[in-house]
N, C-alpha and C. Protein backbone atom coordinates (compact mmCIF):
# COMPACT_ATOMS: atom_id res chain seq x y z
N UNK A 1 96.61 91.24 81.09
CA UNK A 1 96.92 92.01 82.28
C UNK A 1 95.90 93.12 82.48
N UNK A 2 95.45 93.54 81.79
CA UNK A 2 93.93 95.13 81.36
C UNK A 2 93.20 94.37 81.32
N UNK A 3 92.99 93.41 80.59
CA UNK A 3 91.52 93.27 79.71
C UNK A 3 90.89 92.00 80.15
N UNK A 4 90.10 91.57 79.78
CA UNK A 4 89.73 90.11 79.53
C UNK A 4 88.62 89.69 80.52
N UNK A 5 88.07 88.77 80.63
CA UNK A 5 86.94 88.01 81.32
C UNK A 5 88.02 86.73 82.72
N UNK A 6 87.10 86.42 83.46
CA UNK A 6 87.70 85.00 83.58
C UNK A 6 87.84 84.04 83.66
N UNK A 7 86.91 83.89 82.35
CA UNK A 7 86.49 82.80 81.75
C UNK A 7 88.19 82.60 80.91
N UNK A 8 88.60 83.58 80.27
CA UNK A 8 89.75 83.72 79.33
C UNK A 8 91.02 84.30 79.25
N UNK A 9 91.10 84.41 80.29
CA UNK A 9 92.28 84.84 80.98
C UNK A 9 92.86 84.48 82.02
N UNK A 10 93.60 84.22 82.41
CA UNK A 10 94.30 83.43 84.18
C UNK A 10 94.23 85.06 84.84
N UNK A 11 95.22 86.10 84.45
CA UNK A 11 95.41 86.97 85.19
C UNK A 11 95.00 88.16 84.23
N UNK A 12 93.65 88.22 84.07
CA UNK A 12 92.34 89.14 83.81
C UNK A 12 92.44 90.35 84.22
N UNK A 13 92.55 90.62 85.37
CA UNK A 13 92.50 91.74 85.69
C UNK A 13 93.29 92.65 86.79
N UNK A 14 94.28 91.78 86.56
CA UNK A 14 95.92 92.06 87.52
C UNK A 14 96.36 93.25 87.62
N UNK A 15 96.15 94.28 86.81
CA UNK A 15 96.69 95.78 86.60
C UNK A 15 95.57 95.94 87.59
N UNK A 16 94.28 96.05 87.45
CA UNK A 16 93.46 96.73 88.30
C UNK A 16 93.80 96.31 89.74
N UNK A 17 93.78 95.16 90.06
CA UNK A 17 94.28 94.74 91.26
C UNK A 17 95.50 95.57 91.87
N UNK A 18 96.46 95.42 90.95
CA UNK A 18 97.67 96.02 91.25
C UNK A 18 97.58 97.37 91.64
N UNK A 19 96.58 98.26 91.04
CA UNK A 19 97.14 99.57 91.17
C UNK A 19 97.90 99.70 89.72
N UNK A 20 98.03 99.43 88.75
CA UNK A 20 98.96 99.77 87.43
C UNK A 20 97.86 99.97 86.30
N UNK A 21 98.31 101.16 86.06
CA UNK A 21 97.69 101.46 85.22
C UNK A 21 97.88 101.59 83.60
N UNK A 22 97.30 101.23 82.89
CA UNK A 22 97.16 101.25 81.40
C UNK A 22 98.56 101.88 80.87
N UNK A 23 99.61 101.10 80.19
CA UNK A 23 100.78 101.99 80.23
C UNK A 23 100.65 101.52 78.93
N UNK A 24 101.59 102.54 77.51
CA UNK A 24 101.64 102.64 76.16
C UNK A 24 102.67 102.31 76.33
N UNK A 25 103.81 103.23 76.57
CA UNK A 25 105.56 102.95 76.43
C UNK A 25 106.03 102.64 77.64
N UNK A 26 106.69 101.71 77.40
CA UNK A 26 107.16 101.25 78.44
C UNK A 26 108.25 99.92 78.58
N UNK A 27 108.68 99.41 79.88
CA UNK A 27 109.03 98.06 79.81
C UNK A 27 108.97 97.78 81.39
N UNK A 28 109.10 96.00 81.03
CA UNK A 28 108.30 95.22 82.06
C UNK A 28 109.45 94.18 82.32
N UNK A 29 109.49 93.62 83.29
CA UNK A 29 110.62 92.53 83.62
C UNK A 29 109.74 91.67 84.88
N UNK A 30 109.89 90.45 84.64
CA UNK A 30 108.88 89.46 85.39
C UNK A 30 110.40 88.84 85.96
N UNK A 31 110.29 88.17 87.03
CA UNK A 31 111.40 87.41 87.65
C UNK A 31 110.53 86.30 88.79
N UNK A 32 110.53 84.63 88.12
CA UNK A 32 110.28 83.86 88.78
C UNK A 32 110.86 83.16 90.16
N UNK A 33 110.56 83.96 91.21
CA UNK A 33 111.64 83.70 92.37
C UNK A 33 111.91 82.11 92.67
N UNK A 34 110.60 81.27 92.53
CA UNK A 34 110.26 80.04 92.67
C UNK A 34 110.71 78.50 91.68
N UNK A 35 110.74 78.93 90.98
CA UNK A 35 111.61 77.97 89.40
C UNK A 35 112.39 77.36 89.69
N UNK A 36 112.67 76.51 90.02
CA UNK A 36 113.08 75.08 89.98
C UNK A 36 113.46 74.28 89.01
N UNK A 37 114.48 73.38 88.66
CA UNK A 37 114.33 72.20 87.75
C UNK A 37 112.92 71.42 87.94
N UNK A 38 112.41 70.86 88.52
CA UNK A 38 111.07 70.29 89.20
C UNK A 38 110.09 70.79 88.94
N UNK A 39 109.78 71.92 89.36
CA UNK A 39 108.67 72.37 89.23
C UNK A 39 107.98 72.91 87.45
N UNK A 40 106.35 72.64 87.91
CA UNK A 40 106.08 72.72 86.15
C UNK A 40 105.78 74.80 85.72
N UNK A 41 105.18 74.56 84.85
CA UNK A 41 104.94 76.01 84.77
C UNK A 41 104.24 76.82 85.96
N UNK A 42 104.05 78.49 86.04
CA UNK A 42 103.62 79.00 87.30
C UNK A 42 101.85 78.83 87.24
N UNK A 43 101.39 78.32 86.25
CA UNK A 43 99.72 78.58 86.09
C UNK A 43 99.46 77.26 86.52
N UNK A 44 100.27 76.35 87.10
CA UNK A 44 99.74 74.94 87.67
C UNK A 44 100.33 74.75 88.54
N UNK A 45 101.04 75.69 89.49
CA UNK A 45 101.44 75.85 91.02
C UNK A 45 100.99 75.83 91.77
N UNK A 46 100.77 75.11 93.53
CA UNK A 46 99.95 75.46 94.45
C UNK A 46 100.22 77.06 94.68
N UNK A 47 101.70 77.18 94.82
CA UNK A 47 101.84 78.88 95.47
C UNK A 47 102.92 79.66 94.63
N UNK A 48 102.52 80.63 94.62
CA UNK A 48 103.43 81.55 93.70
C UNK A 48 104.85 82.63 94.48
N UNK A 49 105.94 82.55 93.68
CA UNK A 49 107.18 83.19 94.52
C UNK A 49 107.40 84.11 93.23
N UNK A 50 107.07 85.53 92.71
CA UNK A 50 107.38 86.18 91.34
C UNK A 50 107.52 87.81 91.64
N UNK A 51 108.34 88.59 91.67
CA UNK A 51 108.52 89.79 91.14
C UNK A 51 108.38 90.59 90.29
N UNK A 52 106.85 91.81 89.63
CA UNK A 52 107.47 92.07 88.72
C UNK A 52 107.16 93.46 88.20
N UNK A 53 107.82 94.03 87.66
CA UNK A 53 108.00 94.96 87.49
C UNK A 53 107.64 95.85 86.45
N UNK A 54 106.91 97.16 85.91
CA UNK A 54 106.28 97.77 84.82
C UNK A 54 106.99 99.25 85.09
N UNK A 55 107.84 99.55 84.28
CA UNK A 55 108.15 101.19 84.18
C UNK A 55 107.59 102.14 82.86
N UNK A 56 106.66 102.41 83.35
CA UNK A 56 106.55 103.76 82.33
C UNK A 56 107.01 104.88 82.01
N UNK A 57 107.27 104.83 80.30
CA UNK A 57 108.32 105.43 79.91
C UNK A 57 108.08 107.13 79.62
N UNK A 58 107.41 107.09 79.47
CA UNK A 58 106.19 108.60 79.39
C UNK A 58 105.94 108.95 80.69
N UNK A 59 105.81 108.39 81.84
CA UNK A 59 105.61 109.23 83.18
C UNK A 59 106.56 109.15 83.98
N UNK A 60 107.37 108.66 83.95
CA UNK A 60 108.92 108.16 84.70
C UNK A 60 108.95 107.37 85.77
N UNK A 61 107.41 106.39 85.62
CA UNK A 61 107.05 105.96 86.66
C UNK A 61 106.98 104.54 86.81
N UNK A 62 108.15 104.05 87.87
CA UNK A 62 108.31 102.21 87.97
C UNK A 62 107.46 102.04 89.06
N UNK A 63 106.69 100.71 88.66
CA UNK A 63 105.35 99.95 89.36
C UNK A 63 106.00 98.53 89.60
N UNK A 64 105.98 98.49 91.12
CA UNK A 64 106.68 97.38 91.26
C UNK A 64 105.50 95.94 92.35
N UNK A 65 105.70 95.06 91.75
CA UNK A 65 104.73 94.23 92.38
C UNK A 65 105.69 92.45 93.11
N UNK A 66 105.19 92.45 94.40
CA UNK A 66 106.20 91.28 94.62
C UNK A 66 105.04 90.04 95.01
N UNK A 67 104.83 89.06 94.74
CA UNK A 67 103.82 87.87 95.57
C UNK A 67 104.74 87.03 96.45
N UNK A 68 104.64 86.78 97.34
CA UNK A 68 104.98 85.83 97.95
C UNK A 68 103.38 84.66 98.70
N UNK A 69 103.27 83.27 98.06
CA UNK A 69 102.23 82.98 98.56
C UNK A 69 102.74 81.43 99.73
């Protein structure tokens, strides 16, 4: 989600994109709006339906991200 190339990473550099920044303490909750019996995992989807969410626990600050594609 911080780090990586993209060569080696799917979602490399998603915090920067996002606006979220480098968080230590914290918690995170992902929610696949799209999931299906049918459908396979989200990294071999044409389009993505996901919510998700990063609160930092040290700044009191929830980062909320929604895709709809």
């Amino acid at each position: 989600m911080y780090n990586g190339t993209e060569s080696n990473t799917y979602a490399y550099n998603f915090a920067q994109k996002a606006g979220i920044p480098e968080i230590e303490k914290g918690y995170y909750r992902f929610s696949d709006r799209s999931l299906t019996e049918t459908e396979t995992s989200i990294l071999f989807r044409h389009s993505f339906n996901f919510t998700f969410a990063v609160y930092d626990s040290e700044q009191g600050m929830l980062y909320y991200y929604e895709l709809d594609t």
